[in-house]
Protein backbone atom coordinates (compact mmCIF):
# COMPACT_ATOMS: atom_id res chain seq x y z
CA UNK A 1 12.15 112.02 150.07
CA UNK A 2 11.54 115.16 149.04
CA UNK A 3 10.66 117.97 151.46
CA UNK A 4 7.19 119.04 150.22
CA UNK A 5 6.19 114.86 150.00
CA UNK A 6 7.54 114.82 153.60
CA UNK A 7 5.23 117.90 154.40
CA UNK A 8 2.38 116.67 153.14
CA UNK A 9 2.46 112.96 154.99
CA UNK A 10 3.38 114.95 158.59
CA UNK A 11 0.24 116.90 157.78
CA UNK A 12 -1.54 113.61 156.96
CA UNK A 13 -0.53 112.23 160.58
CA UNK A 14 -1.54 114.98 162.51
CA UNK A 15 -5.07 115.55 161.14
CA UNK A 16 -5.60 111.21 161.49
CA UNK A 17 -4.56 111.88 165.06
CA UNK A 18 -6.75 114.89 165.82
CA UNK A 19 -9.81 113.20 164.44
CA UNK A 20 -8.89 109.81 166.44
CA UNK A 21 -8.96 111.72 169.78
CA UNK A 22 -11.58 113.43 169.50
CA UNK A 23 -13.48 109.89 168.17
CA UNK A 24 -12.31 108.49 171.57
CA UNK A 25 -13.40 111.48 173.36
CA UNK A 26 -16.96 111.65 172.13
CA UNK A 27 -17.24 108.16 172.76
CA UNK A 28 -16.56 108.18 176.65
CA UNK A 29 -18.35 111.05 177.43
CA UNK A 30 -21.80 109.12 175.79
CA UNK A 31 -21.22 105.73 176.71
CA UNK A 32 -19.35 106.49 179.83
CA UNK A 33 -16.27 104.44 181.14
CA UNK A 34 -16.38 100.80 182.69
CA UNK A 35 -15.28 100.16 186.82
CA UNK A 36 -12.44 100.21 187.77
CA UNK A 37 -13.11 96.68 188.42
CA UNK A 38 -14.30 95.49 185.33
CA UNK A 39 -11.75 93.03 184.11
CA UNK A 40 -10.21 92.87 180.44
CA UNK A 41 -12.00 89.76 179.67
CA UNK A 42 -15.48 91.32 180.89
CA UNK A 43 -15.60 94.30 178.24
CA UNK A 44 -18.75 93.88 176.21
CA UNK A 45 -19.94 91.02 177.89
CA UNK A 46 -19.27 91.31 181.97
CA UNK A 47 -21.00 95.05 181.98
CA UNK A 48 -23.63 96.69 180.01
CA UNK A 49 -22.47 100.25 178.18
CA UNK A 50 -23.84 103.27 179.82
CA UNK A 51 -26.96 104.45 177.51
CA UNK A 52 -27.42 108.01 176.85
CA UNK A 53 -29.53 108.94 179.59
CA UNK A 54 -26.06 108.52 181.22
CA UNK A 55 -27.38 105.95 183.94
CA UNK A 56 -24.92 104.07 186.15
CA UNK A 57 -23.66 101.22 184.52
CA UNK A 58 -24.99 97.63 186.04
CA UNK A 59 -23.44 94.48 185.70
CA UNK A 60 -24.94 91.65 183.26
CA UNK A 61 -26.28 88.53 184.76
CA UNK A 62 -26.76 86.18 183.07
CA UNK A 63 -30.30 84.36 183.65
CA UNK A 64 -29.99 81.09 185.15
CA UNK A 65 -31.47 78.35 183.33
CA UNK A 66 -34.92 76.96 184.47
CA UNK A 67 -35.25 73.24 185.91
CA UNK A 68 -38.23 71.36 185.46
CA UNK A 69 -39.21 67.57 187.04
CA UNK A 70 -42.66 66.14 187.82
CA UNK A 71 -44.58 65.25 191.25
CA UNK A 72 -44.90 61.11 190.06
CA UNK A 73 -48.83 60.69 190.38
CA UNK A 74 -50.91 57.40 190.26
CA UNK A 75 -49.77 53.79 188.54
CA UNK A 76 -48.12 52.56 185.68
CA UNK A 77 -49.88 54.52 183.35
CA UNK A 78 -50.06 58.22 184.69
CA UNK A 79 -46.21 58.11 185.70
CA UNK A 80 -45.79 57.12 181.61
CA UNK A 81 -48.40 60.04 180.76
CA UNK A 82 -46.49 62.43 183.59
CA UNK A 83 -43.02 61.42 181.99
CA UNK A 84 -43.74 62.03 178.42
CA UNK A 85 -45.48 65.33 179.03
CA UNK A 86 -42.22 66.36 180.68
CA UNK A 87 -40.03 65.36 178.26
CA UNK A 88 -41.91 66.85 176.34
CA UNK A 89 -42.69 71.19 177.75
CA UNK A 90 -38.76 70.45 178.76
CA UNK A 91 -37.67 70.49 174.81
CA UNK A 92 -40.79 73.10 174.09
CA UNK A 93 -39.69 75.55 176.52
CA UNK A 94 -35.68 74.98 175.64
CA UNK A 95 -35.42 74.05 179.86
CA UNK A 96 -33.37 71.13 181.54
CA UNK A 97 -35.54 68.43 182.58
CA UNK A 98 -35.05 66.04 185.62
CA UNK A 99 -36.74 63.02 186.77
CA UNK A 100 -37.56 62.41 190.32
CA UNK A 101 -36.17 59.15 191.91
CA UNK A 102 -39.48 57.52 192.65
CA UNK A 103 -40.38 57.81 188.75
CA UNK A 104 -37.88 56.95 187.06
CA UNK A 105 -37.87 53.37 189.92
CA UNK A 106 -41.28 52.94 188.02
CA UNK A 107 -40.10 53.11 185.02
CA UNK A 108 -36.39 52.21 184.33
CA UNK A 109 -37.28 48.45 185.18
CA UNK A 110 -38.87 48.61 182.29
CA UNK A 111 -38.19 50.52 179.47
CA UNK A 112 -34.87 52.57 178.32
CA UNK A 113 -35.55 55.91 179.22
CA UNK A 114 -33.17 58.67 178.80
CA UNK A 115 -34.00 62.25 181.05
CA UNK A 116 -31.75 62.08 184.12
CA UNK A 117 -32.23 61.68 187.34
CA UNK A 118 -32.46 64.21 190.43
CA UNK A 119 -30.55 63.39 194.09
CA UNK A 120 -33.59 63.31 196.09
CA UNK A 121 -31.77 65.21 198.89
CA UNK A 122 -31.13 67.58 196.37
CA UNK A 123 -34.61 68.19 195.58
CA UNK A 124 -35.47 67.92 199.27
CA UNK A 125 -33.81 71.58 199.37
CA UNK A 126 -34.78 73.13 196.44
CA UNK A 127 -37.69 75.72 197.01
CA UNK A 128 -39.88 74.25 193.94
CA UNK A 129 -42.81 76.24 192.05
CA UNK A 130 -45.88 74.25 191.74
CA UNK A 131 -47.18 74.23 188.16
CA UNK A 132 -50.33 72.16 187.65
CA UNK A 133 -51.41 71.22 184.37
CA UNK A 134 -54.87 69.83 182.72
CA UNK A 135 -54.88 66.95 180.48
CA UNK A 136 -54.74 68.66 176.71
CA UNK A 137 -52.16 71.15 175.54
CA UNK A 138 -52.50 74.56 176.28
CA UNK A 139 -50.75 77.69 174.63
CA UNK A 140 -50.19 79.02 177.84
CA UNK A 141 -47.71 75.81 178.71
CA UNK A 142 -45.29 77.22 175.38
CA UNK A 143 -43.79 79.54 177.98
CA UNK A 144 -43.57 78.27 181.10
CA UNK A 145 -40.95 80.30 183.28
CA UNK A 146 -39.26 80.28 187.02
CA UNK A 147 -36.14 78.76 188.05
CA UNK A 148 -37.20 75.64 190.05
CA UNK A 149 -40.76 74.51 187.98
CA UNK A 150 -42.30 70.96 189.31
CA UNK A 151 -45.28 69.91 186.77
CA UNK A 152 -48.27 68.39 189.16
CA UNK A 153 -51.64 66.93 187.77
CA UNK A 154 -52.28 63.86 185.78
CA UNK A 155 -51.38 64.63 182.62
CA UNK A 156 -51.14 62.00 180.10
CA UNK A 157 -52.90 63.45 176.48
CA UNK A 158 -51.07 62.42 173.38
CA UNK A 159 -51.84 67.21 172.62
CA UNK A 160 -48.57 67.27 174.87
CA UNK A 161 -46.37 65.33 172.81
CA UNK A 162 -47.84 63.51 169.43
CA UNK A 163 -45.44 66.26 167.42
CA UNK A 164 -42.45 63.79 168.60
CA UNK A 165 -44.19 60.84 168.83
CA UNK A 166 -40.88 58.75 167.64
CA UNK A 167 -39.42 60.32 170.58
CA UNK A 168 -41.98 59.15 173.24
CA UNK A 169 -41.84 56.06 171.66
CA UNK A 170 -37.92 55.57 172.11
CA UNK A 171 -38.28 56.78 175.47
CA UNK A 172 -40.63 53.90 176.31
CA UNK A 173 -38.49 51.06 174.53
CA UNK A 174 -38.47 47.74 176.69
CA UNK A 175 -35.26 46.30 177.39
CA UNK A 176 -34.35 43.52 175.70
CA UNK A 177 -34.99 40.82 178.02
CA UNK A 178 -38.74 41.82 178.08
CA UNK A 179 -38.83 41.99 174.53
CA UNK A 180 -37.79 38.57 174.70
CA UNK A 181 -39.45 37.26 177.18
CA UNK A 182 -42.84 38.46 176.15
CA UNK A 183 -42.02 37.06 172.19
CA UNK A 184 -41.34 33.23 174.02
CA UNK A 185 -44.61 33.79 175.52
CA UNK A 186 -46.68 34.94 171.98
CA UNK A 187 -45.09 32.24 170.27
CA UNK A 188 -45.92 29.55 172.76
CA UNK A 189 -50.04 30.90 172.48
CA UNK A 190 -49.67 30.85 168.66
CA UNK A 191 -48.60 27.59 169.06
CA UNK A 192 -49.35 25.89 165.23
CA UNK A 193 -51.74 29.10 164.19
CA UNK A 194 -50.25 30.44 160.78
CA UNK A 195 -51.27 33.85 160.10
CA UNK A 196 -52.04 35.06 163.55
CA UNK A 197 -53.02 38.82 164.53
CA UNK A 198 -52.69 39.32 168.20
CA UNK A 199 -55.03 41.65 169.82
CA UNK A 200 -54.88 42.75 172.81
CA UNK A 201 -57.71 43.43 175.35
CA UNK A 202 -57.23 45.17 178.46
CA UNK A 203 -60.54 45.40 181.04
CA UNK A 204 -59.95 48.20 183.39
CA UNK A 205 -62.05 47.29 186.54
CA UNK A 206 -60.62 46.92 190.46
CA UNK A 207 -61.36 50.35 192.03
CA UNK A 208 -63.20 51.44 189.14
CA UNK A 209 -66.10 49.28 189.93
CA UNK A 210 -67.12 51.93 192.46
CA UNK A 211 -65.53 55.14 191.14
CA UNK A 212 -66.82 55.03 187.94
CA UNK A 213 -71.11 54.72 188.73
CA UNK A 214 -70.54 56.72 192.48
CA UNK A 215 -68.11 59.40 192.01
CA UNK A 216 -67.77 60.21 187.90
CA UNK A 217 -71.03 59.12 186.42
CA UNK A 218 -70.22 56.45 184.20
CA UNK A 219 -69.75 53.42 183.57
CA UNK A 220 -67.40 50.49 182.85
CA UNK A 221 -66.90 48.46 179.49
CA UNK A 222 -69.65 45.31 179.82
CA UNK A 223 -69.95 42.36 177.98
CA UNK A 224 -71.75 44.05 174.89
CA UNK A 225 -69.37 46.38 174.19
CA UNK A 226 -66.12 43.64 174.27
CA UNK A 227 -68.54 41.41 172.25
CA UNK A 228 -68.84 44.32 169.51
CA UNK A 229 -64.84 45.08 169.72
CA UNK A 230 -63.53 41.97 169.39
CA UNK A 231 -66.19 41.00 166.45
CA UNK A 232 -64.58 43.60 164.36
CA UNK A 233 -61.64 41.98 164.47
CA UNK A 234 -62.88 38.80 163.61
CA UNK A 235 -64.89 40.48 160.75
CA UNK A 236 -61.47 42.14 159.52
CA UNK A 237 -58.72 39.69 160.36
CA UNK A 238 -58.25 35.79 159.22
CA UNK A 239 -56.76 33.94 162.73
CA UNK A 240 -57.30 37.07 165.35
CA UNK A 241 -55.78 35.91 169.13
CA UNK A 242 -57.44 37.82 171.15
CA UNK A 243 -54.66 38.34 174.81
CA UNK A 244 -57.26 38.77 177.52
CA UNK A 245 -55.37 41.34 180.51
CA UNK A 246 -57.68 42.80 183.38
CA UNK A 247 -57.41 43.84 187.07
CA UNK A 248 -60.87 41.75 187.48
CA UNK A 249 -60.25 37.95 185.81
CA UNK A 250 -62.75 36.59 186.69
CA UNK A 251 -65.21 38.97 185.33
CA UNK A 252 -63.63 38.52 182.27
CA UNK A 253 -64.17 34.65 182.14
CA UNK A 254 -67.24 34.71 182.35
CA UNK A 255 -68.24 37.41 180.48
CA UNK A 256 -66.17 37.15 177.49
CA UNK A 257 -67.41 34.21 174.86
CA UNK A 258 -64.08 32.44 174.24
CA UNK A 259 -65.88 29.14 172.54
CA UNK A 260 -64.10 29.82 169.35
CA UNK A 261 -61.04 29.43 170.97
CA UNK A 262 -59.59 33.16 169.61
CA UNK A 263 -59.27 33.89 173.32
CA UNK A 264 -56.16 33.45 175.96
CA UNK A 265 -56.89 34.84 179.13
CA UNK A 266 -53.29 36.10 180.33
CA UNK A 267 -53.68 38.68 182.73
CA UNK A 268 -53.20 37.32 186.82
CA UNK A 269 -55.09 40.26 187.63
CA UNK A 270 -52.89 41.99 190.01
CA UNK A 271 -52.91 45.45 190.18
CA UNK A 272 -49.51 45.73 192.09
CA UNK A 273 -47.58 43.78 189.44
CA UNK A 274 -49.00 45.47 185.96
CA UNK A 275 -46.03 45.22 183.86
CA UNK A 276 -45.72 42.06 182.73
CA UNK A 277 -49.25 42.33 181.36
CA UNK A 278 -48.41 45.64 179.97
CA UNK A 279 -45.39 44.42 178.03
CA UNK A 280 -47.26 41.35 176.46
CA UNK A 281 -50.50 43.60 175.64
CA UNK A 282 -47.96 46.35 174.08
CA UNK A 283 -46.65 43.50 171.72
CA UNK A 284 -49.93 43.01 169.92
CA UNK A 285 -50.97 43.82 166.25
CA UNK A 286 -54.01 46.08 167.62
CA UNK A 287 -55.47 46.93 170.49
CA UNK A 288 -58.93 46.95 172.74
CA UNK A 289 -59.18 49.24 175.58
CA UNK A 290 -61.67 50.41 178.13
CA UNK A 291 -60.96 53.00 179.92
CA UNK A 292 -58.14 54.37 181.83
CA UNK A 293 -54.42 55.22 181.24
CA UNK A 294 -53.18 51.61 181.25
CA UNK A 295 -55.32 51.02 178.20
CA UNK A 296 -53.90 54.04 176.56
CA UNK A 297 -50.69 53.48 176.49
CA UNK A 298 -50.93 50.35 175.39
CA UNK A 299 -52.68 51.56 172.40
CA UNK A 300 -50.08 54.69 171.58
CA UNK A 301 -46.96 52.08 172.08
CA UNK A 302 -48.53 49.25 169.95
CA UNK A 303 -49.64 51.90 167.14
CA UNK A 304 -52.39 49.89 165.31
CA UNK A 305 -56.15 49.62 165.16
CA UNK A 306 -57.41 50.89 168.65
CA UNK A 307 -60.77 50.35 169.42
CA UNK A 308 -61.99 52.43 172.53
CA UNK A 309 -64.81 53.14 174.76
CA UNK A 310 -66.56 56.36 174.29
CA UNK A 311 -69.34 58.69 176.07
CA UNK A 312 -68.71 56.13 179.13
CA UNK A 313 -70.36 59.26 181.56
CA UNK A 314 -73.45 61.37 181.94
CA UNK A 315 -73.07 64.71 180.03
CA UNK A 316 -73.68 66.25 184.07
CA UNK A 317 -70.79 63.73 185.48
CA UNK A 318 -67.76 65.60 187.42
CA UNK A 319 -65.54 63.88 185.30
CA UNK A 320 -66.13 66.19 182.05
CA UNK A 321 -64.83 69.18 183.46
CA UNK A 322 -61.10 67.78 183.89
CA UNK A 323 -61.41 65.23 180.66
CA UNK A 324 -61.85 66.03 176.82
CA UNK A 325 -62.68 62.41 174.28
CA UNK A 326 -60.62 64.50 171.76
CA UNK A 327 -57.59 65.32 173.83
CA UNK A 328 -57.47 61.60 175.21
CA UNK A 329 -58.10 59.81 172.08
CA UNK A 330 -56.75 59.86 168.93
CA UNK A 331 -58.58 61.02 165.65
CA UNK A 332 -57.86 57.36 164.05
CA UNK A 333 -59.01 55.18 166.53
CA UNK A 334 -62.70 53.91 166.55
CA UNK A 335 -64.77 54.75 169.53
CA UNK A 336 -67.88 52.51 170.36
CA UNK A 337 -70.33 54.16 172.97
CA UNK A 338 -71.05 52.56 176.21
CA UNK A 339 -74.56 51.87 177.27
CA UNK A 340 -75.61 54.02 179.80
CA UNK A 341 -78.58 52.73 180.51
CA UNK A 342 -78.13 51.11 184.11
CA UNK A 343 -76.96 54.83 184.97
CA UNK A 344 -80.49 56.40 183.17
CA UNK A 345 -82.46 53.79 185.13
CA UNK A 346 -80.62 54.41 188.29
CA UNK A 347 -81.37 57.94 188.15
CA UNK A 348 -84.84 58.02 187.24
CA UNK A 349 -85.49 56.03 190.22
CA UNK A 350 -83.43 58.71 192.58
């Protein structure tokens, strides 16, 4: 190599090395240098860099992921409304959802669902945060934050969850030997009937007898409105069966007009045993409800015509202020309005 060549790249070196020092320099006197402690492994991700205002460096923590479950609530139908609307502000919010043990008993007999389960001795000793919630969806439930979150209230509106609606309804699949069990029974009603269109009608009545005209207002589905329900049917349908379920059988006998022989009267009217009616009413065509949650989710699994009872309360009743007809109904469905007249009459007399 020739010696003014050899000059020139020595000179090269030393100015590359003069600038890199001072480089390396510059940058530890404005970003400072990490702890002595701070492992290899932790650079850029175990420590934040000193900012400019020269502040002692802090170590990163990472935030701990928020759990959310549900305080189970009522029967059959509020634990399904309670599970779905966690399933649901679980995948919303981007938290891990668990199911307490006494829910999921409820409703792993039944159907296949999927959100694991909670020790309850573990849950015994976590410090939860009490988040209740009203029955329609809320922006304010898009971020809901904390580490330990438990979801109270009865919430069970289709605002919470229709978005995934294939979801909810693969949550809530029976297990086979329902499925079966309840098609054996269909086919022995249909019997020689060609053509049939099972509908199914659930009264809602027990308890509600009282609640309904002495606490809320309102009143329960009566023999007019069932009469007008099941006549659409007729009206729209060849060979409608009509799958009588209630809590109160033997209202139902005698009010309902089964001398056209569209009618089977299959609930036992047992309150503590609902899912056997549940499972048969869920494998109809269409659906007739009353009121209450049962009735709903019969509807929202079974997916066809739903006919419903509306404006079942006085505009002044209690019950308006924690339910909304548009939040607990959906648009499709047909609403038929109660008559309220034994409550008009009642009050006038007051």
């Amino acid at each position: 190599m020739k010696p003014k060549l050899a000059l020139i790249l020595f000179g090269v070196i030393i100015l590359f090395s003069v600038l890199n020092i001072s480089y390396w320099y510059y940058d530890r006197q404005s970003r400072g240098s990490y702890p002595s402690s701070c492992k290899a492994s932790e650079v850029g991700t175990g420590y934040l860099r000193r900012p400019l205002n020269n502040r002692t460096p802090q170590p990163f923590v990472e935030k701990k992921k928020t759990i959310l479950t549900a305080q189970p609530m009522g029967r059959l139908g509020n634990i399904m409304g309670e599970y779905a609307v966690l399933y649901a502000l679980s995948k919303l919010n981007g938290h891990q959802a668990y199911v307490l043990p006494s829910m999921h008993s409820q409703l792993a007999g039944m159907f296949k669902v999927t959100m694991p389960v909670i020790d309850q001795q573990v849950a015994n000793r976590i410090k939860w945060t009490d988040y209740l919630l009203h029955n329609w969806m809320s922006p304010e439930y898009y971020n809901i934050s904390g580490q330990h979150v438990k979801l109270s209230g009865y919430p069970w509106s289709w605002t919470f969850y229709h978005h995934i609606r294939e979801e909810i309804l693969q949550e809530f699949t029976f297990h086979d030997h329902i499925k079966e069990e309840t098609s054996s029974y269909l086919s022995r009603v249909r019997g020689d009937r060609e053509n049939v269109t099972f509908v199914g009608v659930h009264v809602r009545r027990g308890d509600y007898v009282h609640i309904m005209p002495n606490q809320r207002k309102g009143v329960l589905a009566d023999k007019g409105y069932l009469q007008k329900a099941m006549d659409y049917f007729r009206n729209k349908y060849e060979n409608p069966l009509f799958m009588v379920t209630s809590n109160g059988m033997d209202w139902c006998k005698e009010n309902i007009d089964s001398s056209l022989g569209d009618v089977h009267f299959a609930g036992d009217g047992k309150e503590a045993t609902p899912a056997r009616d549940f499972a048969l009413l869920a494998h109809c065509n269409h659906t007739i409800m009353t009121i209450g949650t049962f009735g709903y989710w019969v509807a929202y699994l079974v997916g066809g015509e739903t006919i419903y009872l509306t404006n079942f309360t006085l505009p002044d009743s209690p019950h308006r202020k924690v339910f909304k007809d548009e939040a607990a109904f959906l648009p499709e469905w047909i609403g038929i309005p109660a008559d309220l007249s034994p409550l008009l009459k009642k009050k006038q007399t007051e």
